[in-house]
Protein backbone atom coordinates (compact mmCIF):
# COMPACT_ATOMS: atom_id res chain seq x y z
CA UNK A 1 20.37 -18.71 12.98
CA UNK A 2 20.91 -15.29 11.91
CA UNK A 3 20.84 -16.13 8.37
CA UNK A 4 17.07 -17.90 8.78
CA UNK A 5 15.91 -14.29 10.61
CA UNK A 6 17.13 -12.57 7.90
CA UNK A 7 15.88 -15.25 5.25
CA UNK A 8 12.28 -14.54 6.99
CA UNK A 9 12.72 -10.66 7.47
CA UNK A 10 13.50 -10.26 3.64
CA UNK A 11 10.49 -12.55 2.99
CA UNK A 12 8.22 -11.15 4.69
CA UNK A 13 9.03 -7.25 3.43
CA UNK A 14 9.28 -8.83 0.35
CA UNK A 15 5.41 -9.75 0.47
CA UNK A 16 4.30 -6.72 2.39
CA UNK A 17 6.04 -4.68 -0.11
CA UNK A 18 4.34 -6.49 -3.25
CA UNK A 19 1.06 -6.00 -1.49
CA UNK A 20 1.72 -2.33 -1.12
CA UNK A 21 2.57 -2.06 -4.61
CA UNK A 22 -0.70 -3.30 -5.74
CA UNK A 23 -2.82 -1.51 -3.56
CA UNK A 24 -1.08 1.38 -4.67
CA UNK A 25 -1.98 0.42 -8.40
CA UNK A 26 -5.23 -0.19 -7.37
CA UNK A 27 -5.78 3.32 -5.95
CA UNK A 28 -4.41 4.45 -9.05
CA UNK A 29 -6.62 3.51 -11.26
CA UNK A 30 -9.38 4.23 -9.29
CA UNK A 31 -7.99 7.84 -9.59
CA UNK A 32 -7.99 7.66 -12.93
CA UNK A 33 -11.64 6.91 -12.88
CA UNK A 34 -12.62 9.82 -10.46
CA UNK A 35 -13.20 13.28 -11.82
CA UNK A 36 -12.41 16.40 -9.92
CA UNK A 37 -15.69 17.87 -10.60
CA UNK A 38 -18.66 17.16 -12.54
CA UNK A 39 -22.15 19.13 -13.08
CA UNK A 40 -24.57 16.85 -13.47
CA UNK A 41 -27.98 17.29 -13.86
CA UNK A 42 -30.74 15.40 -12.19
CA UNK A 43 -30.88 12.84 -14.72
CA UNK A 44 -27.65 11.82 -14.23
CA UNK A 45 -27.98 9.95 -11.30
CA UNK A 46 -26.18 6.82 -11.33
CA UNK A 47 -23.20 8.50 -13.02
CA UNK A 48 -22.89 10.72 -9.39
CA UNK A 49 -23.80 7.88 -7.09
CA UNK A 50 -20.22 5.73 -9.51
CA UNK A 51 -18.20 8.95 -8.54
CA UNK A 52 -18.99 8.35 -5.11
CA UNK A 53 -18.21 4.65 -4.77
CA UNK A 54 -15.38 5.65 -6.65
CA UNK A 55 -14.27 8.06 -4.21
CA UNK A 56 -15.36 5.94 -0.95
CA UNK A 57 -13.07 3.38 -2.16
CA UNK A 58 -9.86 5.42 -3.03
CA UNK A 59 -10.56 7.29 0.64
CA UNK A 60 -10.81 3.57 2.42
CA UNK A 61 -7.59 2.45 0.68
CA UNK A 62 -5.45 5.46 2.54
CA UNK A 63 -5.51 3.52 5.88
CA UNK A 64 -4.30 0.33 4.94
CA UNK A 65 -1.64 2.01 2.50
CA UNK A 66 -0.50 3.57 5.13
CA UNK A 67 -0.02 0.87 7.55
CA UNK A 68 1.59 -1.11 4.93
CA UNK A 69 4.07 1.66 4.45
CA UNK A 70 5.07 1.34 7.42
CA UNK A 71 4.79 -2.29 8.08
CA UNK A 72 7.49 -2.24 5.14
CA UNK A 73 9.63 0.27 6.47
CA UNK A 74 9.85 -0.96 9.79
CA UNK A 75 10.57 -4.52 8.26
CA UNK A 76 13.27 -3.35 5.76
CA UNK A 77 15.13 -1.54 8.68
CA UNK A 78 14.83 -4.40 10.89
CA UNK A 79 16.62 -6.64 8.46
CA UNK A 80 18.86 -4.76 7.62
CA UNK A 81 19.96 -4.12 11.67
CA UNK A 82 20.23 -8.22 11.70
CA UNK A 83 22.42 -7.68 8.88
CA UNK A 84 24.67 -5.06 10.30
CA UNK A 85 24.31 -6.93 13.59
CA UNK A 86 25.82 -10.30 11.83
CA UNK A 87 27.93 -8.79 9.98
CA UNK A 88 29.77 -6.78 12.88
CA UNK A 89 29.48 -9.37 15.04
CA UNK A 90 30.76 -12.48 12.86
């Protein structure tokens, strides 16, 4: 029994942690496409209105990144209590 909870815990970190990575490389090179500042004139409309989507996007991903951090944590140190647990205990 313990070894299927563990089976599942590892699984499951295993995918919330994969997730996390990618929405982490996502937000990355979003960043790389957002500029610290730009002078634009008014001509240069659209090019403003990209850095904004840009920026809504990266500040929309810091949330979920966040939750999955901990989703991850909290699942890693779970499993590895059912570990110590079965390991103590048989």
């Amino acid at each position: 029994m313990a070894h299927a909870t563990l089976f599942a815990l590892m699984a499951s970190w295993g995918v919330v942690t994969a997730i996390l990575v990618v929405m982490l490389i996502y937000r990355s090179m979003l960043s790389t496409h957002d500029e610290e500042q730009i002078f634009l004139d008014p001509a240069e409309k659209a090019m403003a209105a990209r850095q904004q989507a840009i920026t809504h996007k990266i500040e929309m991903l810091g949330r979920p990144i966040l939750a999955m951090f901990v989703l991850s944590g909290a699942l890693f140190l779970t499993a590895a209590g059912v570990w110590l647990w079965h390991g103590l205990n048989f």
